[in-house]
N, C-alpha and C. Protein backbone atom coordinates (compact mmCIF):
# COMPACT_ATOMS: atom_id res chain seq x y z
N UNK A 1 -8.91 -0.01 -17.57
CA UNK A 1 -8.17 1.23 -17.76
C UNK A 1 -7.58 1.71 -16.42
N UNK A 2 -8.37 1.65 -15.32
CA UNK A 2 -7.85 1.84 -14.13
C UNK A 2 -6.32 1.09 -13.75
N UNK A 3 -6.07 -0.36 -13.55
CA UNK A 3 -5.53 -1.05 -13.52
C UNK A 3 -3.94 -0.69 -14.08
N UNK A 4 -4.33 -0.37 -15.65
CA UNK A 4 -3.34 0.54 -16.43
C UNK A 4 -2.41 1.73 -16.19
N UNK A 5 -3.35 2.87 -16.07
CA UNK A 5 -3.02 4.02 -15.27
C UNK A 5 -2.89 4.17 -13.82
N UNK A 6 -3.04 3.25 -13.53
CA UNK A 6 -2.38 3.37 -11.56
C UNK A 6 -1.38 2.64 -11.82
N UNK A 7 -1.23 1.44 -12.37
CA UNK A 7 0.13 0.76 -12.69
C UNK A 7 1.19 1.55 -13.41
N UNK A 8 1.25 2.41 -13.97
CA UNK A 8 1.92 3.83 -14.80
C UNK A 8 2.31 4.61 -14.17
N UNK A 9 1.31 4.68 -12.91
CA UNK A 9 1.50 6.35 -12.41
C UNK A 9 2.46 5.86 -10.53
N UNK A 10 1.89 4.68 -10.18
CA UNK A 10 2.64 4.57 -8.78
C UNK A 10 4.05 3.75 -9.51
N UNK A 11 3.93 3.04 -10.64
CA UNK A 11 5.64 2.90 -10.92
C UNK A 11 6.63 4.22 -11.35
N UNK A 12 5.95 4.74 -12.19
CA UNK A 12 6.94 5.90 -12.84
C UNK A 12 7.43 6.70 -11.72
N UNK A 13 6.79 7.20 -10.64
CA UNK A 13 7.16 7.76 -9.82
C UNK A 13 7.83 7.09 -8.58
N UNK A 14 8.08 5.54 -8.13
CA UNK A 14 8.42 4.67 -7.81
C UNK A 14 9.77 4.73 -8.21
N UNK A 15 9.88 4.81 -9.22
CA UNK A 15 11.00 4.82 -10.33
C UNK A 15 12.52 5.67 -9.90
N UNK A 16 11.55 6.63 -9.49
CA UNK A 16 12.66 7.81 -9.82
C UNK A 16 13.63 7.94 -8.93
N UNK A 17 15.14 7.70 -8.79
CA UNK A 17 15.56 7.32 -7.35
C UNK A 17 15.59 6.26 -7.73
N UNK A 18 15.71 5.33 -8.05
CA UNK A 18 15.57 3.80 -7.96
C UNK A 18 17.04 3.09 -8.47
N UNK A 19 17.44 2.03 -8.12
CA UNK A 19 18.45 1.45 -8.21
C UNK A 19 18.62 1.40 -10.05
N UNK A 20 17.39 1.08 -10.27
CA UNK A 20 17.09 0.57 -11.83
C UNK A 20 17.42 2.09 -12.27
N UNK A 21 17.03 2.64 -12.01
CA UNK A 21 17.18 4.45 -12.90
C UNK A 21 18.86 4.71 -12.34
N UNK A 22 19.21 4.16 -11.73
CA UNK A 22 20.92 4.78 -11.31
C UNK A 22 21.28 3.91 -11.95
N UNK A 23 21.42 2.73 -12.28
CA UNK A 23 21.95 1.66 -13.28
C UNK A 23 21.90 2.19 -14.43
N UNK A 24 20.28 2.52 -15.28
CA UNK A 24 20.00 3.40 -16.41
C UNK A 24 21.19 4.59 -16.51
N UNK A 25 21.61 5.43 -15.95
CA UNK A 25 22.63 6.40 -16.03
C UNK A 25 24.17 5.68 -16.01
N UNK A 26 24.36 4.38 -15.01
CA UNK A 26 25.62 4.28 -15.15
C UNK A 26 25.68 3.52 -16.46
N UNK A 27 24.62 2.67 -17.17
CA UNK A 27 25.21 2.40 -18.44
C UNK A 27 25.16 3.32 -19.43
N UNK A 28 24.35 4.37 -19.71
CA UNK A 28 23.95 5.41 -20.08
C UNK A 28 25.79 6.20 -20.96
N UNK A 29 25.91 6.11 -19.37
CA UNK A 29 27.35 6.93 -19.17
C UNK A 29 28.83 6.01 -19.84
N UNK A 30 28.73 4.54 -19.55
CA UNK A 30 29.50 3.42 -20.10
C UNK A 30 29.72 3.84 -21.53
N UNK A 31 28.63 3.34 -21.97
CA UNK A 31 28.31 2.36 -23.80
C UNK A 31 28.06 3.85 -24.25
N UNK A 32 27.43 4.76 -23.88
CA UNK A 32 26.87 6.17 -25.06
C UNK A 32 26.18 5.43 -26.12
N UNK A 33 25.28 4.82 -26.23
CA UNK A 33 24.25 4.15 -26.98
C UNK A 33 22.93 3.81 -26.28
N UNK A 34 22.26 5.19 -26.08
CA UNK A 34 21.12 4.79 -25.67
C UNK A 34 19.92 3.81 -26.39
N UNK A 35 19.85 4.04 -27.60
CA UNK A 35 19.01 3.28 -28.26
C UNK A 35 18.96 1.25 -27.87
N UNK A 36 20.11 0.96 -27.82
CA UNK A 36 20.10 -0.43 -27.11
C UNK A 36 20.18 -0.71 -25.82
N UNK A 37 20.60 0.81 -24.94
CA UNK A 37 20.05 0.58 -23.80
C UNK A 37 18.52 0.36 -23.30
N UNK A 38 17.80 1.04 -23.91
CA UNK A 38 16.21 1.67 -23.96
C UNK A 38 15.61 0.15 -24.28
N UNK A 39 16.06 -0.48 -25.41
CA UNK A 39 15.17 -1.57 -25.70
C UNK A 39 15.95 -2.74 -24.69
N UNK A 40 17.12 -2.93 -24.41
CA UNK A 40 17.42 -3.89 -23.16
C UNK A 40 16.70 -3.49 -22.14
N UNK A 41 16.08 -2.14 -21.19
CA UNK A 41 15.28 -1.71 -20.24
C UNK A 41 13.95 -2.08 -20.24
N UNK A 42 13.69 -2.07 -21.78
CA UNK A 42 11.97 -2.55 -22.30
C UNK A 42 12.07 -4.30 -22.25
N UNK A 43 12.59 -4.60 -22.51
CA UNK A 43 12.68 -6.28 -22.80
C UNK A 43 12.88 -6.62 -21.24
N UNK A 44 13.86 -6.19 -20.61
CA UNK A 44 13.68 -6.81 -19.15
C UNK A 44 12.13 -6.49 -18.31
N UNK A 45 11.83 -5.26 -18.81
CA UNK A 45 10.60 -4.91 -17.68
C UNK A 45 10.04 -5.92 -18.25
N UNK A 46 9.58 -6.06 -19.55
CA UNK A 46 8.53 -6.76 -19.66
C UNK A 46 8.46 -8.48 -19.29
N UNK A 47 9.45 -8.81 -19.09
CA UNK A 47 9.70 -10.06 -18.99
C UNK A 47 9.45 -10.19 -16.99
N UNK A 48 10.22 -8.70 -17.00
CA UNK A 48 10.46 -9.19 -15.28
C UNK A 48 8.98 -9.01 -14.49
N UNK A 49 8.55 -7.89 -15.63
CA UNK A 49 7.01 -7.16 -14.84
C UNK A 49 5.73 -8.20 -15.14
N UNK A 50 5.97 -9.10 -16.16
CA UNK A 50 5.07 -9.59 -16.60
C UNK A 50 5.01 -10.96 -15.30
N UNK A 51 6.00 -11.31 -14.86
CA UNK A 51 5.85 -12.81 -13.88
C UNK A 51 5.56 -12.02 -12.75
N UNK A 52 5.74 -10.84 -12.13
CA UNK A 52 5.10 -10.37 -11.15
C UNK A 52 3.97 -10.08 -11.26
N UNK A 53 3.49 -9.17 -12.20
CA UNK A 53 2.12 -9.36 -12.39
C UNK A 53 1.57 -11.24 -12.30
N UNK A 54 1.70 -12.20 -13.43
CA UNK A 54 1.26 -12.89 -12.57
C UNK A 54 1.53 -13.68 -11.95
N UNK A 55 2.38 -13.87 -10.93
CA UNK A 55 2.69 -13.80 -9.94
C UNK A 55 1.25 -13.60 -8.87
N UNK A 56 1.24 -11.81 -8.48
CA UNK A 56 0.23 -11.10 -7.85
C UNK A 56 -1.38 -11.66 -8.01
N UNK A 57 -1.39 -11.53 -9.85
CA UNK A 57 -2.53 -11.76 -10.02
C UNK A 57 -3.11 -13.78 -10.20
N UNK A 58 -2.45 -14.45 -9.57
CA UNK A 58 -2.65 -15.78 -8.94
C UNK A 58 -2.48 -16.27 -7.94
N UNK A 59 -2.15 -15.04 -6.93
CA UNK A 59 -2.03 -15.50 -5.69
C UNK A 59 -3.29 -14.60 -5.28
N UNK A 60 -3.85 -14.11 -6.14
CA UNK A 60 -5.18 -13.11 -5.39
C UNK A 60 -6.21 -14.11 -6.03
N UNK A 61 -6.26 -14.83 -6.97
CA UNK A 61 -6.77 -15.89 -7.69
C UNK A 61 -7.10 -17.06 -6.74
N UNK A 62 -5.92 -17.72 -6.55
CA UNK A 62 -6.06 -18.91 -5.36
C UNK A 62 -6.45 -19.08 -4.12
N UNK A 63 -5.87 -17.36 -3.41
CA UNK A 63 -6.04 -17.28 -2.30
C UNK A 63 -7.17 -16.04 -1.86
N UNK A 64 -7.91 -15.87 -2.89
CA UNK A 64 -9.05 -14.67 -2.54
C UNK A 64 -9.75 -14.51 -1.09
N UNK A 65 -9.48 -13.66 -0.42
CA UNK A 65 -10.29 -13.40 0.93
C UNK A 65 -10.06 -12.05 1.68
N UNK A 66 -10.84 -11.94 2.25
CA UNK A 66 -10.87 -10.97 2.91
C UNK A 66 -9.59 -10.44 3.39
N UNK A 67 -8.65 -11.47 4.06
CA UNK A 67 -7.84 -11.37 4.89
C UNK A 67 -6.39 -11.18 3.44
N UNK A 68 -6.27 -11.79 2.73
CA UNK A 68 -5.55 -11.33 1.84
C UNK A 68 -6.05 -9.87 0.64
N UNK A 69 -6.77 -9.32 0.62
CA UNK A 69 -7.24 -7.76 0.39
C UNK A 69 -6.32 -7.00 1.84
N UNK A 70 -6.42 -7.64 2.73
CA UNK A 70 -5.86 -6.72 3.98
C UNK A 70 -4.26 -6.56 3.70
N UNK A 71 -4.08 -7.91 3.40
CA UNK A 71 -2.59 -8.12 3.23
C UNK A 71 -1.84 -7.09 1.92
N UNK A 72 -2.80 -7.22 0.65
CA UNK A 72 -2.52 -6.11 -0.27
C UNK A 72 -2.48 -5.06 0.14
N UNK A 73 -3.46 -4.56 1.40
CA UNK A 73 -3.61 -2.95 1.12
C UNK A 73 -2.30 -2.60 1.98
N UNK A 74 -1.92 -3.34 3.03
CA UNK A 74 -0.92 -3.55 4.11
C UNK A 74 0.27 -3.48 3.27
N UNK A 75 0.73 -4.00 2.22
CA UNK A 75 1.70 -4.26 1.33
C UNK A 75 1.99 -2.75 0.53
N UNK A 76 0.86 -2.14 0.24
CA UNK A 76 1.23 -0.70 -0.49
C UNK A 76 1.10 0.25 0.74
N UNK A 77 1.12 -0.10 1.99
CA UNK A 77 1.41 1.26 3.06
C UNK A 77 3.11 0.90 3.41
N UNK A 78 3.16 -0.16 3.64
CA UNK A 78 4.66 -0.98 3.83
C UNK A 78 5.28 -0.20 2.44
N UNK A 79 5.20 -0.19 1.35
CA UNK A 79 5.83 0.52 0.36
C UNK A 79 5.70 1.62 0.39
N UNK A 80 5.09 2.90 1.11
CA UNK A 80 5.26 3.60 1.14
C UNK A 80 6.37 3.75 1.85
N UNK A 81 6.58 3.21 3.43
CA UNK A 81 7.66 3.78 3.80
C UNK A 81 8.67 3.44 2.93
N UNK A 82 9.13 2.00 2.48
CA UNK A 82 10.05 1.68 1.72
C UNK A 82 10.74 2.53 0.79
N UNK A 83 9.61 3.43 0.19
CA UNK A 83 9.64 4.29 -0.87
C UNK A 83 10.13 5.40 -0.63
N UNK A 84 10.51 5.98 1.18
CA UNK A 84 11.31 6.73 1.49
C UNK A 84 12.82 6.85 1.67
N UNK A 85 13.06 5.14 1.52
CA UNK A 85 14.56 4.95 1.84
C UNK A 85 15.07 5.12 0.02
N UNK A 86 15.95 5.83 0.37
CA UNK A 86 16.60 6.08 -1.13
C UNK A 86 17.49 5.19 -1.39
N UNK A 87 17.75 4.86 -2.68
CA UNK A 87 18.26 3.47 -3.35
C UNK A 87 19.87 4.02 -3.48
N UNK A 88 20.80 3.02 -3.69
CA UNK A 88 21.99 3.16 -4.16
C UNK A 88 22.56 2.08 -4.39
N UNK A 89 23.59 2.06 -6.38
CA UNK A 89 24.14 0.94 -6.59
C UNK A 89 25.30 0.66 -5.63
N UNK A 90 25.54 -0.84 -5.43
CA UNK A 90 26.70 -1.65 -5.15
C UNK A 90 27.67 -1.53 -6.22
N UNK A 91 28.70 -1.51 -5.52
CA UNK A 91 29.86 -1.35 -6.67
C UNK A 91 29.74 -2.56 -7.65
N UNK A 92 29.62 -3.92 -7.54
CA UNK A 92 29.21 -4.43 -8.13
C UNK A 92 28.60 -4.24 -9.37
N UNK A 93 27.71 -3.49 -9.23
CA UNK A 93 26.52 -3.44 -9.53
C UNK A 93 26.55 -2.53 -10.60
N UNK A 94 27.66 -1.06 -10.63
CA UNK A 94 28.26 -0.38 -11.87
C UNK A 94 29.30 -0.43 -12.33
N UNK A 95 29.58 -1.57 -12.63
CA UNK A 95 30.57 -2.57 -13.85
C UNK A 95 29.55 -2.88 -14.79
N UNK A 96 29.53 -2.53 -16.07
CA UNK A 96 28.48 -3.28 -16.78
C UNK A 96 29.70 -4.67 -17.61
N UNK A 97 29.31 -5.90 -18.06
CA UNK A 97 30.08 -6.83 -18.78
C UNK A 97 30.01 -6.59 -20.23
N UNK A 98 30.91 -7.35 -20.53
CA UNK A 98 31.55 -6.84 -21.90
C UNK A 98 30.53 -7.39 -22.77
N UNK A 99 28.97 -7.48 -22.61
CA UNK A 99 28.46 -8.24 -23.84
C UNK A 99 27.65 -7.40 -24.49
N UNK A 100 28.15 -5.86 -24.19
CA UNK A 100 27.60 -4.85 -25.32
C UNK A 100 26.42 -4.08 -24.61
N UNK A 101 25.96 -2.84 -25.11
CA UNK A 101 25.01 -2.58 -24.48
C UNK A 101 23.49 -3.02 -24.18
N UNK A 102 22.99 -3.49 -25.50
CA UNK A 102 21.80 -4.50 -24.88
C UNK A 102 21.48 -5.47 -24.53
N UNK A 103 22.63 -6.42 -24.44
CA UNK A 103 22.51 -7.89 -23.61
C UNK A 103 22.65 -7.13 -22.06
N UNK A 104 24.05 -6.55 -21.95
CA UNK A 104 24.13 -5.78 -20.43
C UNK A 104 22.99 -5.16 -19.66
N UNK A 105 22.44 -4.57 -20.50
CA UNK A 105 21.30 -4.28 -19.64
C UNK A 105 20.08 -5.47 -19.68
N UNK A 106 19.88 -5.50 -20.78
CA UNK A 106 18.80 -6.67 -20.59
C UNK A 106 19.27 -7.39 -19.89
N UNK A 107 19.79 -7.90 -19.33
CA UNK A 107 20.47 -8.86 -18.15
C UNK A 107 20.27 -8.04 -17.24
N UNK A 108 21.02 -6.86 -16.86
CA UNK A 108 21.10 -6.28 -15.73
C UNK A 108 19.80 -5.50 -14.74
N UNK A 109 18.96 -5.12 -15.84
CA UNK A 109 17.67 -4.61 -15.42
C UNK A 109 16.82 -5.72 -15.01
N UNK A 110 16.77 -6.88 -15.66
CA UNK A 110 16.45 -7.99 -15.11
C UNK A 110 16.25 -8.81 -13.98
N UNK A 111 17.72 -8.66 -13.32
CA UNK A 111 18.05 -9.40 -12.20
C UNK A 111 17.98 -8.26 -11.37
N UNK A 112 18.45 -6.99 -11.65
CA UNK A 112 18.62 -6.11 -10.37
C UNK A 112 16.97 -5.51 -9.65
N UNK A 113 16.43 -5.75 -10.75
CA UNK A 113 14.38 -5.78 -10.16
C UNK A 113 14.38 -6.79 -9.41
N UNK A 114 14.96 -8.03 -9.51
CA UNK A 114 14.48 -8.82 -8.13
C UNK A 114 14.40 -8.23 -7.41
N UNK A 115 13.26 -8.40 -6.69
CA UNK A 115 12.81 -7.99 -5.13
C UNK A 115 12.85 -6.94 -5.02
N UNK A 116 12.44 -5.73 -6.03
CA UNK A 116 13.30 -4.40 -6.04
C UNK A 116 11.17 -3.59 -5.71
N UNK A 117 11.72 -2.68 -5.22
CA UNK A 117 10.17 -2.16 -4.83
C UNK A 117 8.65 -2.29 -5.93
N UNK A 118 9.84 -1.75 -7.43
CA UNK A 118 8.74 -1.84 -8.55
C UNK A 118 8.60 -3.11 -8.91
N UNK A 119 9.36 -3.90 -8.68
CA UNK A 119 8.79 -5.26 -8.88
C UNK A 119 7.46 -5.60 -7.44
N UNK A 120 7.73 -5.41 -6.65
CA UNK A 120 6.58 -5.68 -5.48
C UNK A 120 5.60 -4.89 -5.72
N UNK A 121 5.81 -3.79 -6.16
CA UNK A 121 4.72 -3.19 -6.34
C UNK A 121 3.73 -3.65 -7.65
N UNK A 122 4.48 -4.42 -8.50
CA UNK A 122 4.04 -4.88 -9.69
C UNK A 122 3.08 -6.04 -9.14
N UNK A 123 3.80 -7.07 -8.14
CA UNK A 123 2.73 -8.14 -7.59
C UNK A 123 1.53 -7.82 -6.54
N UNK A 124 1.65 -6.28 -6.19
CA UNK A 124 0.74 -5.82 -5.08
C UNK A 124 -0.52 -5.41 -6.64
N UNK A 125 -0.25 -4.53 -7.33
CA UNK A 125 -0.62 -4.49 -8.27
C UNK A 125 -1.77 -5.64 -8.99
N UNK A 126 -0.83 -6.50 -9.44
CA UNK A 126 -1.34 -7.84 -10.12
C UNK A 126 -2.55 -8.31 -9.44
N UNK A 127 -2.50 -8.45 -7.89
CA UNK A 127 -3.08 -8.97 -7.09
C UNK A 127 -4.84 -8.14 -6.82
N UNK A 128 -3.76 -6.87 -6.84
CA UNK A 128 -5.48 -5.91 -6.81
C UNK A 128 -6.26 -5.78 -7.76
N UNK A 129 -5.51 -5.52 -9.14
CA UNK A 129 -6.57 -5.70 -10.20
C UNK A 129 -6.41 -6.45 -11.24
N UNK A 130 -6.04 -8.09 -10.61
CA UNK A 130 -6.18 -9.37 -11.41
C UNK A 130 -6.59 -9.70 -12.75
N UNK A 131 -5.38 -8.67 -13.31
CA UNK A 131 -4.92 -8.29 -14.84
C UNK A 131 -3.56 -8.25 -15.39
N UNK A 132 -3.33 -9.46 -15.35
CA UNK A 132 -1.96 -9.47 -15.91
C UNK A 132 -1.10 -8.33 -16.94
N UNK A 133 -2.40 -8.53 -18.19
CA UNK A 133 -1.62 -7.91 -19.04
C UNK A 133 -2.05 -5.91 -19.08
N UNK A 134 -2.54 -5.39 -18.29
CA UNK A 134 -2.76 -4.18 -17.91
C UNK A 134 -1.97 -3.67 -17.13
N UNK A 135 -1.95 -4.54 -16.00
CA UNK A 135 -0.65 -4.03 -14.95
C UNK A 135 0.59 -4.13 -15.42
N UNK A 136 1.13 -5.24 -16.31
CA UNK A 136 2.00 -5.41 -16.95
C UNK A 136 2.52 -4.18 -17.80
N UNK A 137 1.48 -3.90 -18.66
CA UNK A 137 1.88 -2.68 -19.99
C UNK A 137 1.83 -1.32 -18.87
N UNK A 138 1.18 -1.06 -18.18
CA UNK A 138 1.34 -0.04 -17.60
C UNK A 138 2.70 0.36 -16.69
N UNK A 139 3.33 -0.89 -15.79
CA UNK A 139 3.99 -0.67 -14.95
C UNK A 139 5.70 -0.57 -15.93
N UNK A 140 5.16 -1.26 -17.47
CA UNK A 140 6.27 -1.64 -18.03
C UNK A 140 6.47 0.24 -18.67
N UNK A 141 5.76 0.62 -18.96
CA UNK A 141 5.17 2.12 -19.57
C UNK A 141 5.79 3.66 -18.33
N UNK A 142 5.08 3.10 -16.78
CA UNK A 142 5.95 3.76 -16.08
C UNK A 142 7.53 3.55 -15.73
N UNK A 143 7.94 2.44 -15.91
CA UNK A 143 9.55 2.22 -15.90
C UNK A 143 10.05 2.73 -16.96
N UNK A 144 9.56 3.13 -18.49
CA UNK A 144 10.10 3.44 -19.31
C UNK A 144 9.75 5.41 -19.29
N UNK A 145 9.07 5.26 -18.62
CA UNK A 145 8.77 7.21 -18.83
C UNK A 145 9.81 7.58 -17.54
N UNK A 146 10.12 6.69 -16.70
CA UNK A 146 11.80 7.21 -15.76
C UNK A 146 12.20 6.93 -16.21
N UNK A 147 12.95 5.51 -16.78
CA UNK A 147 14.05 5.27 -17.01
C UNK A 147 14.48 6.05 -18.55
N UNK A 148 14.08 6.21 -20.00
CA UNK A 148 14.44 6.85 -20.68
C UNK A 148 15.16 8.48 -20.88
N UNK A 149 14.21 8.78 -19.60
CA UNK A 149 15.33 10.29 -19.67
C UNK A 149 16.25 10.23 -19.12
N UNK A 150 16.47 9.33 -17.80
CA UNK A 150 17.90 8.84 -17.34
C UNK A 150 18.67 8.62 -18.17
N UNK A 151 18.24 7.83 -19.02
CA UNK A 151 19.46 7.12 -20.37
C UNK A 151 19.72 8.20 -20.94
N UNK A 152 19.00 9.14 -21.37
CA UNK A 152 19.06 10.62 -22.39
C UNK A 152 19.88 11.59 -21.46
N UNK A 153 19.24 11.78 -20.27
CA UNK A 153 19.95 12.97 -19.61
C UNK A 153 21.19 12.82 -18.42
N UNK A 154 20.50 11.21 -18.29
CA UNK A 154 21.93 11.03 -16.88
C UNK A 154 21.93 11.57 -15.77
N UNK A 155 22.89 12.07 -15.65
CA UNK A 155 23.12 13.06 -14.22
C UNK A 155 22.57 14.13 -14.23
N UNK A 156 22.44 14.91 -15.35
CA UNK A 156 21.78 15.74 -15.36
C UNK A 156 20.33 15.97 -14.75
N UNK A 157 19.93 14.95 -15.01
CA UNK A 157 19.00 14.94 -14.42
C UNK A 157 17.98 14.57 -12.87
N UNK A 158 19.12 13.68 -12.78
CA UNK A 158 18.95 13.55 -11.14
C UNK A 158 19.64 15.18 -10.18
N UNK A 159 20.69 15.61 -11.05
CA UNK A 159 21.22 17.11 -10.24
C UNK A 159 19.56 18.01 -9.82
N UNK A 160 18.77 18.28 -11.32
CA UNK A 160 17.71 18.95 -11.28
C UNK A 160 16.62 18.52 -10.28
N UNK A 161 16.24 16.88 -10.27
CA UNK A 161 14.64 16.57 -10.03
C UNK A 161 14.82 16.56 -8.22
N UNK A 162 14.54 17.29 -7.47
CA UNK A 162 14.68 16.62 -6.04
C UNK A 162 13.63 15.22 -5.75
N UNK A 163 14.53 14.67 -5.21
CA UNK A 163 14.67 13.37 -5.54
C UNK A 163 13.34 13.15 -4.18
N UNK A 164 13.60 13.80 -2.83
CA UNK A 164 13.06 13.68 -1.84
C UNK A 164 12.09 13.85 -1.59
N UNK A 165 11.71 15.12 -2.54
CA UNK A 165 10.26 16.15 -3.18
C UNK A 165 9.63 14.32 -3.65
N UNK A 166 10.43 13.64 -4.66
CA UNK A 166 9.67 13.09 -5.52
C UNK A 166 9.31 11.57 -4.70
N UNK A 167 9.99 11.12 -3.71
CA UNK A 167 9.94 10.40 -2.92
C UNK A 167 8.28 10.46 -1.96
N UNK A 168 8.22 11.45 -1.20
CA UNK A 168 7.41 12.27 -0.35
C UNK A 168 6.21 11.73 -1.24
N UNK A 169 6.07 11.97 -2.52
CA UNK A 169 4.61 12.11 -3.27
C UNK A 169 5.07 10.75 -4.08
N UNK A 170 5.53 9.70 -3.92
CA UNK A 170 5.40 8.77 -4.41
C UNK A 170 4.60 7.66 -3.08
N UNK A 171 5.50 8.16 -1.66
CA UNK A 171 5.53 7.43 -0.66
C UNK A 171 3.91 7.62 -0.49
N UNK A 172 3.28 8.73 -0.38
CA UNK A 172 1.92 9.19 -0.19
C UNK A 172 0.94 8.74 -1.34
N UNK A 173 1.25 8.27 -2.64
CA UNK A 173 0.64 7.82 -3.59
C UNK A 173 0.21 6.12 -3.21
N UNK A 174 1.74 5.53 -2.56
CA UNK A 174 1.48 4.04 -1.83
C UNK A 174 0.12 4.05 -0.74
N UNK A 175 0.70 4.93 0.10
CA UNK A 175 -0.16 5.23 1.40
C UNK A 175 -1.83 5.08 1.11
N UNK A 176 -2.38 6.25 -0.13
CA UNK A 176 -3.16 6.23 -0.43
C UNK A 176 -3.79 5.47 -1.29
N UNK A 177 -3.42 4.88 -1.96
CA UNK A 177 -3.56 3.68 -2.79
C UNK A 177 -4.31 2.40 -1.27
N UNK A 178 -3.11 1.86 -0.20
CA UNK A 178 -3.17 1.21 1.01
C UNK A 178 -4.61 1.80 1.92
N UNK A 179 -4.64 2.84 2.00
CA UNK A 179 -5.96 3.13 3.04
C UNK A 179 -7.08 2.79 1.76
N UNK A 180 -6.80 3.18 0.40
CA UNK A 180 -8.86 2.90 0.08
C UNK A 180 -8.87 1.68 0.08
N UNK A 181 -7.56 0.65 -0.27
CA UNK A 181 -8.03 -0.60 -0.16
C UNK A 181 -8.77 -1.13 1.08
N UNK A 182 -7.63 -0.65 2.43
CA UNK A 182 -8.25 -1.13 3.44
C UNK A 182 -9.42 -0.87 3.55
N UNK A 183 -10.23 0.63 3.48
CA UNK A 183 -11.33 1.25 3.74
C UNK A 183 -12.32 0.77 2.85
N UNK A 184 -11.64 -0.10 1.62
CA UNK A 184 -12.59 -0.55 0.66
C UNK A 184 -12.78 -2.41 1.06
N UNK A 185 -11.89 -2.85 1.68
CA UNK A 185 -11.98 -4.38 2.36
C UNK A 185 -13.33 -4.31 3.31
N UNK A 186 -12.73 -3.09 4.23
CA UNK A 186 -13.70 -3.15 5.30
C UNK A 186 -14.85 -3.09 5.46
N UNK A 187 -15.52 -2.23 4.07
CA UNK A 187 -16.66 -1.96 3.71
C UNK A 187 -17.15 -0.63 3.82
N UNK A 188 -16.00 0.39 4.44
CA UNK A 188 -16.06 1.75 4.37
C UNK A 188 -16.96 2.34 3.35
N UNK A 189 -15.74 1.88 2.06
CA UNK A 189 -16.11 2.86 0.89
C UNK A 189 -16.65 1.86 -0.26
């Protein structure tokens, strides 16, 4: 259950600001069909969140040690700062293609998570609590509790949420997540 709800709670707020949630609005804004946007957003996380998870959770498998626990906890303080730089699409990047709204996104949410924080955070994740399918449903659960009101509200809603406010207490959610590990490697806690 742990595994679950920390995977929920450091993505959703991960989320917000995120390249993937500004994509969510520019197709949002395109097609006006959220309903096939929502399930192209669900079908990519799960596909994309699920190989990071394991991903994470077989490289903590193979390579179990001390020194890789360090490297995890090191990996969610490194995301914290990360988590301060605010995201923005490439022009590229808000063109959606003509293959309708849920291939477009399911494609697009897909590829644009490469390497994208919530995906790392999905394999930092995987790795700590070597549960594929927990970290998976959870992280897939926090991408969908941001990204759906994006699709619903759009701009609207980024005008309202300060973004920097939400940054600050996401970046500090990494941070803290990073010190109990370390403090929990070391034998602190």
């Amino acid at each position: 259950m742990e595994a679950l709800l920390t995977s929920t709670a450091v993505v959703a707020l991960a989320e917000i600001g995120d390249k993937t949630q500004l994509l969510a609005i520019v197709l949002a804004t395109r097609f006006k069909r959220p309903v096939p946007i929502i399930f192209g957003i669900f079908g990519a996380t799960l596909a994309n969140h699920f190989l990071a998870a394991l991903v994470g959770a077989q490289a903590a498998s193979l390579i179990d040690g001390q020194w890789f626990r360090y490297l995890v906890a090191i990996s969610f303080i490194l995301m914290a700062g990360w988590t301060l730089i605010p995201d923005k699409l490439k022009e590229d990047e808000q063109k959606p293609s003509r293959f309708g709204a849920f291939v477009t996104t399911l494609i697009a949410f897909f590829f644009i998570e490469m390497g994208d924080k919530t995906q790392i955070a999905t394999i930092a994740l995987g790795a700590q609590f070597h549960s594929v399918l927990a970290v998976m449903t959870g992280t897939t659960i926090g991408m969908m509790i941001a990204n759906v009101p994006a699709v619903f509200l759009g701009n609207e809603l980024i005008k309202r949420v300060p973004l920097t406010t939400v940054r600050i207490v996401t970046a500090l959610l990494f941070l803290a997540i990073g010190l109990w590990l370390l403090l929990q490697t070391a034998g602190i806690i």
